[in-house]
C-alpha atoms as a PDB file:
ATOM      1  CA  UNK A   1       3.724  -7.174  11.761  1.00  0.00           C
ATOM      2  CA  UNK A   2       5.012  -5.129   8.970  1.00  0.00           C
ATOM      3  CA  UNK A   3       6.337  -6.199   4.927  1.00  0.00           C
ATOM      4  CA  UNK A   4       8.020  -4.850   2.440  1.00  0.00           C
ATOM      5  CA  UNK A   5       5.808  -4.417  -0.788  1.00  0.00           C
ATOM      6  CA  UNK A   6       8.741  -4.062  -3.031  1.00  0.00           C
ATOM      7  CA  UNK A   7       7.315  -1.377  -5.021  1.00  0.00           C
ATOM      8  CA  UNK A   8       9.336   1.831  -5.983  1.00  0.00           C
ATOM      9  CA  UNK A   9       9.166   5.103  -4.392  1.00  0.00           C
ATOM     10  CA  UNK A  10       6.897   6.509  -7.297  1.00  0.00           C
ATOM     11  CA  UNK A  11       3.990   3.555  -6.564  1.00  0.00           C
ATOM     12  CA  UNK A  12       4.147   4.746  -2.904  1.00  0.00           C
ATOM     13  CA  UNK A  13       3.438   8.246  -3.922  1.00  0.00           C
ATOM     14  CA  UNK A  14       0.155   6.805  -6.144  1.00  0.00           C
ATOM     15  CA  UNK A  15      -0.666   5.102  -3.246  1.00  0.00           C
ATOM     16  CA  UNK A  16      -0.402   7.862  -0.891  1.00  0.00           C
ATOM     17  CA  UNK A  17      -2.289  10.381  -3.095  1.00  0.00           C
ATOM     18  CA  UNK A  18      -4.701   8.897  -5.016  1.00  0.00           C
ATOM     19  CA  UNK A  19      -5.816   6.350  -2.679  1.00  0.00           C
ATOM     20  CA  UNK A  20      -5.179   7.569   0.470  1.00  0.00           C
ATOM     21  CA  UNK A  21      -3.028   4.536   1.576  1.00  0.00           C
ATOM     22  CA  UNK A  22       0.420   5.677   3.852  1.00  0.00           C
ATOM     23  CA  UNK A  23       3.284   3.953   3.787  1.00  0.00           C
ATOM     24  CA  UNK A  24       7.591   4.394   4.346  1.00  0.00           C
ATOM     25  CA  UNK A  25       8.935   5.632   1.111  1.00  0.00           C
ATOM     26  CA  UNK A  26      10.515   1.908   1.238  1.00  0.00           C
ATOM     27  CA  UNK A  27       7.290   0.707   0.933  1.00  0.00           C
ATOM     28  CA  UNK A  28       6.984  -0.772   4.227  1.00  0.00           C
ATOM     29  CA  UNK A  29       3.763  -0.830   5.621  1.00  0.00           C
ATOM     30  CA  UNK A  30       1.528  -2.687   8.600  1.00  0.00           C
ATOM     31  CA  UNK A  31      -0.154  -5.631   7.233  1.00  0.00           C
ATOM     32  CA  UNK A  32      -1.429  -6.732  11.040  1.00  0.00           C
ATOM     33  CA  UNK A  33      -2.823  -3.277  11.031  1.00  0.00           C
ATOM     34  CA  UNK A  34      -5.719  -4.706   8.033  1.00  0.00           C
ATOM     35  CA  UNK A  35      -9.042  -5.558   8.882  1.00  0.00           C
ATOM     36  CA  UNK A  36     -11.465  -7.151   6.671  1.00  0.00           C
ATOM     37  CA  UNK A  37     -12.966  -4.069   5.576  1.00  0.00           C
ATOM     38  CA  UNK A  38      -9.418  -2.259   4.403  1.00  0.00           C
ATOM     39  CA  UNK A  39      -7.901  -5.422   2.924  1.00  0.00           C
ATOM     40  CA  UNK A  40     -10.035  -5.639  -0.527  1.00  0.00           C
ATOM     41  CA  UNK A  41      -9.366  -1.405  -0.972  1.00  0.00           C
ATOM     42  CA  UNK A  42      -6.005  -1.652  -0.399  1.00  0.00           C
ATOM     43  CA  UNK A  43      -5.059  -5.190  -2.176  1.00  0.00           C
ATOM     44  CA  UNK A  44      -6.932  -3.388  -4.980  1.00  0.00           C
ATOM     45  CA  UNK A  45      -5.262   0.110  -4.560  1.00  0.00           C
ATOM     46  CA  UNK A  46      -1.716  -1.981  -5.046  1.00  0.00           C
ATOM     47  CA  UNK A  47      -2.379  -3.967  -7.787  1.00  0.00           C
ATOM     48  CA  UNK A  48      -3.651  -0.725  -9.588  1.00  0.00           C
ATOM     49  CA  UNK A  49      -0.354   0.972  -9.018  1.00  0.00           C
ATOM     50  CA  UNK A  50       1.350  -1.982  -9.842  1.00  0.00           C
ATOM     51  CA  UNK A  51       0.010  -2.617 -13.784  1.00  0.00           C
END
């Protein structure tokens, strides 16, 4: 299952570089691809990109 974050182009590149999280430039991304392990990084890595 994939989303759309909504976030611009830029946030993806934060998000690519300093976290280490991939994504489509659009900010797509897999969401059924999260385990329980990833989920708290990543929900953390977006919320830090998004402030």
């Amino acid at each position: 299952m994939f989303s759309f974050l909504g976030i611009t182009p830029e946030q993806v590149r934060q998000l690519r570089e300093e976290h280490g999280i991939y994504m489509l430039e659009s900010s797509r991304v897999n969401v059924a691809g999260l385990n329980d392990r990833a989920l708290p990084r990543v929900a953390s890595a977006i919320r830090r990109v998004m402030q």
